[in-house]
C-alpha atoms as a PDB file:
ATOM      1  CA  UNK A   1      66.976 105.165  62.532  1.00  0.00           C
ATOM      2  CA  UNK A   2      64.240 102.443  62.131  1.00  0.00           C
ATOM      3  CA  UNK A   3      63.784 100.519  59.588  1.00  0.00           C
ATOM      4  CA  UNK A   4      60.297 101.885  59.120  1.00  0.00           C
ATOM      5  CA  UNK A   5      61.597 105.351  59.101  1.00  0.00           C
ATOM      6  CA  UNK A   6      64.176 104.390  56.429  1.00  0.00           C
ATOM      7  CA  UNK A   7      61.821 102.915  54.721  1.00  0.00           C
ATOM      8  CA  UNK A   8      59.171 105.777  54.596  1.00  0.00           C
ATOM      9  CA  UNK A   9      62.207 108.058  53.528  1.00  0.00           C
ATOM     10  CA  UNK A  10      63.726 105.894  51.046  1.00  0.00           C
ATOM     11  CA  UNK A  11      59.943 105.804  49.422  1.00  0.00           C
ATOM     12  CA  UNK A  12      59.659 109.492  49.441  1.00  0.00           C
ATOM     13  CA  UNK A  13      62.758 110.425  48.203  1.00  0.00           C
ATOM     14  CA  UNK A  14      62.304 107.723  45.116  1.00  0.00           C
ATOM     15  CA  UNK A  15      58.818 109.304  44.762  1.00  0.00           C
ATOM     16  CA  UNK A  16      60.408 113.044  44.851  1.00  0.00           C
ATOM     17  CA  UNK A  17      63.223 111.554  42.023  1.00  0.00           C
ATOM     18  CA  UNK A  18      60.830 109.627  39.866  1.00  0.00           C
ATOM     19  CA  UNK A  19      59.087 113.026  39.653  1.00  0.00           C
ATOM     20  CA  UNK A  20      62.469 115.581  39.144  1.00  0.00           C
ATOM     21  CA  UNK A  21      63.224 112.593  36.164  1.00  0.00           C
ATOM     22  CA  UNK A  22      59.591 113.381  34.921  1.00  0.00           C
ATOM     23  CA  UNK A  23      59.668 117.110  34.983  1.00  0.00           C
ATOM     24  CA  UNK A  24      63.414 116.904  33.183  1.00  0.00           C
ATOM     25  CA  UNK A  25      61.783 113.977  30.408  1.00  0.00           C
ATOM     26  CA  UNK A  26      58.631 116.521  29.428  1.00  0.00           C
ATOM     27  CA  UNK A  27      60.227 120.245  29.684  1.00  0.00           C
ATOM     28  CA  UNK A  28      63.900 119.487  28.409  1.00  0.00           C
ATOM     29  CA  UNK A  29      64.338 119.308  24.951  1.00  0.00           C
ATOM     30  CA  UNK A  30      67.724 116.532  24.358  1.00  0.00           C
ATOM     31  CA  UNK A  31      68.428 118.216  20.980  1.00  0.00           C
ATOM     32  CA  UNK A  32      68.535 121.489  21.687  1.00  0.00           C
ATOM     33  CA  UNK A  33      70.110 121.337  25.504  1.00  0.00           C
ATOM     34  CA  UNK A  34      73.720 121.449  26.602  1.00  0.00           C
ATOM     35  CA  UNK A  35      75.494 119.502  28.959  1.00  0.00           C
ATOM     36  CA  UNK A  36      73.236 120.447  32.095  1.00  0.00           C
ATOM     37  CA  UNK A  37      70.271 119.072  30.481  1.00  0.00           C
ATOM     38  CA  UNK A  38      71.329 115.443  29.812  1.00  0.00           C
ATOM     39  CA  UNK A  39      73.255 115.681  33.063  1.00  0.00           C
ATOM     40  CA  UNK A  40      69.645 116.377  35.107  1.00  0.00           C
ATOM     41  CA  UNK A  41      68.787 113.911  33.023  1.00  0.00           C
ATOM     42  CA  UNK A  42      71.136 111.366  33.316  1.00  0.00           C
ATOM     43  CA  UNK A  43      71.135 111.978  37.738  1.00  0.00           C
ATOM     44  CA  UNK A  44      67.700 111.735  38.090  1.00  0.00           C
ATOM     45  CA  UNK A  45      67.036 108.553  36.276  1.00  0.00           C
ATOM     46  CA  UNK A  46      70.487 107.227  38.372  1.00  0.00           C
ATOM     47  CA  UNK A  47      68.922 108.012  41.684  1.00  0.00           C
ATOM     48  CA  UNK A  48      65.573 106.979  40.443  1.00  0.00           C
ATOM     49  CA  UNK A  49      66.458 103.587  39.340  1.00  0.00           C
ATOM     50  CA  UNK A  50      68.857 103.199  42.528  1.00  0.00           C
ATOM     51  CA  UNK A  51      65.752 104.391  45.319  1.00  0.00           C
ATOM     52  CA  UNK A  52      63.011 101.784  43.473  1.00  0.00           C
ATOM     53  CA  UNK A  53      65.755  99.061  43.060  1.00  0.00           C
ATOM     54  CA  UNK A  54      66.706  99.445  46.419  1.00  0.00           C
ATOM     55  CA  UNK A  55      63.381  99.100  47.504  1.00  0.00           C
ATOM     56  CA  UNK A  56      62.153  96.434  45.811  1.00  0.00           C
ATOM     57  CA  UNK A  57      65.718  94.415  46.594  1.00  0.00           C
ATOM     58  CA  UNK A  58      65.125  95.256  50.527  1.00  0.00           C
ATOM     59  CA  UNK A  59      61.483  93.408  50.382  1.00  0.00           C
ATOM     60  CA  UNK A  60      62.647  90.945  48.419  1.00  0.00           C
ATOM     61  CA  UNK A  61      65.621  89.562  50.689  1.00  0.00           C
ATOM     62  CA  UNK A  62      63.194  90.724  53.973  1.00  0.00           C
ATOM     63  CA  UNK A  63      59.851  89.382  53.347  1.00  0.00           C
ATOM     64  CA  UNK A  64      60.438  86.736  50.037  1.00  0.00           C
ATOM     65  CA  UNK A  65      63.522  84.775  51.321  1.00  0.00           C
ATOM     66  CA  UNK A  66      63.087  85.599  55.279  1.00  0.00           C
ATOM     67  CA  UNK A  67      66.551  87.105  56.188  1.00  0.00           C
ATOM     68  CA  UNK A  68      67.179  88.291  59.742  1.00  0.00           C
ATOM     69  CA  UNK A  69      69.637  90.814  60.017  1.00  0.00           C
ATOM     70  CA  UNK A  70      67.998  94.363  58.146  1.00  0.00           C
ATOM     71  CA  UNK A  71      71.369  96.267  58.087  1.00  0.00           C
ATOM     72  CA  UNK A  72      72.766  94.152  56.542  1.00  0.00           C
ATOM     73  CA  UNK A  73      70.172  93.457  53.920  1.00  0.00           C
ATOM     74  CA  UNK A  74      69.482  97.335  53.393  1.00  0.00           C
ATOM     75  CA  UNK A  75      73.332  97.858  52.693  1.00  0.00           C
ATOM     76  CA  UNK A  76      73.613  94.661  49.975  1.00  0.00           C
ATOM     77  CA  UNK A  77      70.171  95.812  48.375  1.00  0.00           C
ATOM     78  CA  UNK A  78      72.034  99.292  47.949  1.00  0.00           C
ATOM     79  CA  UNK A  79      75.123  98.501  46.822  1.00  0.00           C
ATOM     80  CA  UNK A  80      73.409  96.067  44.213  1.00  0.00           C
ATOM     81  CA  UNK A  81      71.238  99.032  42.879  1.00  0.00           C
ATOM     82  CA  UNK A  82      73.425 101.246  42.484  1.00  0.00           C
ATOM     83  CA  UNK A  83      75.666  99.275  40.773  1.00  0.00           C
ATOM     84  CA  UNK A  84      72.184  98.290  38.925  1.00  0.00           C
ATOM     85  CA  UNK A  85      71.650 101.409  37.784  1.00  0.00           C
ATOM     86  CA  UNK A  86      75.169 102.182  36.761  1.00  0.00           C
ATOM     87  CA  UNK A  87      75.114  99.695  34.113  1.00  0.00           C
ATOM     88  CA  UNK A  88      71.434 101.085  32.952  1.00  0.00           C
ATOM     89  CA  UNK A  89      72.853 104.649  32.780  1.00  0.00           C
ATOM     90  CA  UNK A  90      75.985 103.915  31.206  1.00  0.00           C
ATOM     91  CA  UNK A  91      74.265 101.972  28.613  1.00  0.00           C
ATOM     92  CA  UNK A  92      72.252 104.947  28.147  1.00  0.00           C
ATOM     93  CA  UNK A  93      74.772 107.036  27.373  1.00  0.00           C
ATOM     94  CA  UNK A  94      76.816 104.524  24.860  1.00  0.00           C
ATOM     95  CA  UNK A  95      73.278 104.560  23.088  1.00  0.00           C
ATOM     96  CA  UNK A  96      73.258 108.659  22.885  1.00  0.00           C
ATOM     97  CA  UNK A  97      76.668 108.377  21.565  1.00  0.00           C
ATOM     98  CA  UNK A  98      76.186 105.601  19.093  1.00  0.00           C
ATOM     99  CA  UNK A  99      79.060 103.851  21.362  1.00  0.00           C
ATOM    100  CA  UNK A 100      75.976 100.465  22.392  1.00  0.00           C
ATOM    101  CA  UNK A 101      78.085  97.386  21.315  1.00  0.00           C
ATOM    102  CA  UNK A 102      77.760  94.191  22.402  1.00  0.00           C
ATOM    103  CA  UNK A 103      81.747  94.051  23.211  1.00  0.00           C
ATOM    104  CA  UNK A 104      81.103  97.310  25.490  1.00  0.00           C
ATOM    105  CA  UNK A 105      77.889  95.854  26.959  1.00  0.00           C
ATOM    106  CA  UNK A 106      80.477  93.309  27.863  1.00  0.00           C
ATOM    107  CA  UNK A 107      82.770  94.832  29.241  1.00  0.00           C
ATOM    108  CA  UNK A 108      80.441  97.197  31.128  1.00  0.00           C
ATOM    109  CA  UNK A 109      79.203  93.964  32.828  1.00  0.00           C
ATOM    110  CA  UNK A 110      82.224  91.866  33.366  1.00  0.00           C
ATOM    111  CA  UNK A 111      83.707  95.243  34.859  1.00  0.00           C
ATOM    112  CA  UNK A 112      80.879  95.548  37.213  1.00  0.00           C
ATOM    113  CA  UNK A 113      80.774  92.010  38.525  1.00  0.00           C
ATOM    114  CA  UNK A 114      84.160  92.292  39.174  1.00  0.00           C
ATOM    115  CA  UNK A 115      83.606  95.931  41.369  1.00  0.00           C
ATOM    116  CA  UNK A 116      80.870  93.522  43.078  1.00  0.00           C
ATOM    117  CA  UNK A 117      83.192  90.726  43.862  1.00  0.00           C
ATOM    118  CA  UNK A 118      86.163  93.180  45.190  1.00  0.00           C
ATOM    119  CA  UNK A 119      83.263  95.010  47.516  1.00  0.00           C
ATOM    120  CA  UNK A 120      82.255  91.312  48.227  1.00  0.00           C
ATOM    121  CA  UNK A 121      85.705  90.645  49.212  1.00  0.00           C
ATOM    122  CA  UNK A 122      86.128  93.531  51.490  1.00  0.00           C
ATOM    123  CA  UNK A 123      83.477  93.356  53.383  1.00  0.00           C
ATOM    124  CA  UNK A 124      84.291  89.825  55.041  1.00  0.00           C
ATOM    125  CA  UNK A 125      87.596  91.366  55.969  1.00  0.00           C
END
Protein backbone atom coordinates (compact mmCIF):
# COMPACT_ATOMS: atom_id res chain seq x y z
CA UNK A 1 0.00 0.00 0.00
CA UNK A 2 1.15 3.65 -0.62
CA UNK A 3 1.43 6.00 1.57
CA UNK A 4 -1.08 8.11 -0.31
CA UNK A 5 -3.51 5.32 -0.31
CA UNK A 6 -3.08 4.91 3.48
CA UNK A 7 -3.43 8.13 3.84
CA UNK A 8 -6.73 8.70 1.84
CA UNK A 9 -8.08 5.62 3.90
CA UNK A 10 -6.93 6.57 7.21
CA UNK A 11 -8.85 10.12 6.41
CA UNK A 12 -11.98 8.40 5.44
CA UNK A 13 -12.28 6.04 7.96
CA UNK A 14 -11.61 9.00 10.76
CA UNK A 15 -14.24 10.96 8.75
CA UNK A 16 -16.76 7.77 8.76
CA UNK A 17 -15.88 7.51 12.92
CA UNK A 18 -16.07 11.18 13.72
CA UNK A 19 -19.55 10.81 12.18
CA UNK A 20 -20.77 7.11 13.93
CA UNK A 21 -19.41 9.26 17.38
CA UNK A 22 -21.84 12.09 16.17
CA UNK A 23 -24.86 10.06 15.36
CA UNK A 24 -24.26 8.03 18.94
CA UNK A 25 -23.66 11.87 20.88
CA UNK A 26 -27.25 13.32 19.35
CA UNK A 27 -29.68 10.06 19.23
CA UNK A 28 -28.41 8.17 22.47
CA UNK A 29 -29.69 9.28 25.52
CA UNK A 30 -26.54 8.40 28.49
CA UNK A 31 -29.24 8.30 31.23
CA UNK A 32 -31.58 6.24 30.02
CA UNK A 33 -29.19 3.63 27.88
CA UNK A 34 -27.58 0.41 29.00
CA UNK A 35 -24.30 -0.84 28.53
CA UNK A 36 -24.41 -0.85 24.55
CA UNK A 37 -25.00 2.75 24.48
CA UNK A 38 -21.96 4.10 26.39
CA UNK A 39 -20.03 1.25 24.82
CA UNK A 40 -20.87 2.83 21.01
CA UNK A 41 -20.07 5.58 22.73
CA UNK A 42 -17.06 5.01 24.36
CA UNK A 43 -15.55 2.97 20.69
CA UNK A 44 -16.33 5.56 18.53
CA UNK A 45 -14.75 8.43 20.30
CA UNK A 46 -11.55 5.69 20.84
CA UNK A 47 -11.21 5.18 17.15
CA UNK A 48 -12.04 8.74 16.49
CA UNK A 49 -9.45 10.27 18.60
CA UNK A 50 -6.88 7.41 17.48
CA UNK A 51 -7.62 8.05 13.25
CA UNK A 52 -7.23 12.21 13.75
CA UNK A 53 -4.25 11.71 16.21
CA UNK A 54 -2.72 9.48 13.97
CA UNK A 55 -3.05 11.76 11.31
CA UNK A 56 -2.03 14.74 12.55
CA UNK A 57 1.18 12.79 14.36
CA UNK A 58 2.08 11.26 10.70
CA UNK A 59 2.33 15.05 9.18
CA UNK A 60 3.85 16.22 11.93
CA UNK A 61 7.02 13.80 12.08
CA UNK A 62 6.75 13.75 7.84
CA UNK A 63 6.46 17.23 6.76
CA UNK A 64 7.33 19.46 10.31
CA UNK A 65 10.56 17.64 11.43
CA UNK A 66 11.54 16.00 7.84
CA UNK A 67 11.86 12.23 8.73
CA UNK A 68 12.72 9.75 5.99
CA UNK A 69 11.58 6.46 6.60
CA UNK A 70 7.25 6.58 6.41
CA UNK A 71 6.78 3.05 7.94
CA UNK A 72 8.28 3.70 10.41
CA UNK A 73 6.80 7.05 11.20
CA UNK A 74 3.13 5.76 10.40
CA UNK A 75 3.66 2.84 13.01
CA UNK A 76 5.15 5.35 16.03
CA UNK A 77 2.32 7.99 15.13
CA UNK A 78 -0.12 4.92 15.76
CA UNK A 79 1.05 3.43 18.57
CA UNK A 80 1.29 7.02 20.22
CA UNK A 81 -2.48 7.64 19.43
CA UNK A 82 -3.76 4.98 20.49
CA UNK A 83 -2.17 4.98 23.54
CA UNK A 84 -3.36 8.86 23.28
CA UNK A 85 -6.63 8.08 23.22
CA UNK A 86 -6.56 5.40 25.84
CA UNK A 87 -5.74 7.78 28.47
CA UNK A 88 -8.64 10.30 27.03
CA UNK A 89 -11.19 7.43 27.20
CA UNK A 90 -10.26 6.05 30.37
CA UNK A 91 -10.41 9.38 31.90
CA UNK A 92 -13.75 9.54 30.50
CA UNK A 93 -14.98 6.84 32.08
CA UNK A 94 -13.38 7.58 35.78
CA UNK A 95 -15.39 10.93 35.20
CA UNK A 96 -18.87 8.89 34.47
CA UNK A 97 -18.11 6.97 37.50
CA UNK A 98 -17.11 9.74 39.81
CA UNK A 99 -13.67 7.59 39.98
CA UNK A 100 -11.43 11.30 38.16
CA UNK A 101 -8.68 11.73 40.86
CA UNK A 102 -5.66 13.22 40.50
CA UNK A 103 -3.84 9.95 42.12
CA UNK A 104 -5.71 7.85 39.23
CA UNK A 105 -4.91 10.47 36.57
CA UNK A 106 -1.53 9.49 37.85
CA UNK A 107 -1.40 6.42 37.70
CA UNK A 108 -3.26 6.21 34.38
CA UNK A 109 -0.23 8.17 33.02
CA UNK A 110 2.75 6.77 34.74
CA UNK A 111 1.14 3.30 33.65
CA UNK A 112 1.02 4.36 30.11
CA UNK A 113 4.50 5.78 29.77
CA UNK A 114 5.69 2.81 31.09
CA UNK A 115 3.51 0.47 28.23
CA UNK A 116 5.36 3.14 25.85
CA UNK A 117 8.80 2.53 27.13
CA UNK A 118 8.37 -1.52 27.20
CA UNK A 119 6.96 -1.18 23.33
CA UNK A 120 10.00 1.23 22.99
CA UNK A 121 12.15 -1.42 24.28
CA UNK A 122 10.95 -4.14 22.07
CA UNK A 123 11.07 -2.77 19.11
CA UNK A 124 15.01 -2.19 19.00
CA UNK A 125 15.27 -5.87 19.78
Amino acid sequence: MTLKTYLIIMIAMTLLCWSAWAMVLFTIDPSITDWIGLTLFYSSLFLSIVGTATIIGFLLRFVVLKQELAWRIVKEAFRQSFLFALLIVVSLILLSHNLFTWLNLLFLVIGLTILEFFMLSMEKK
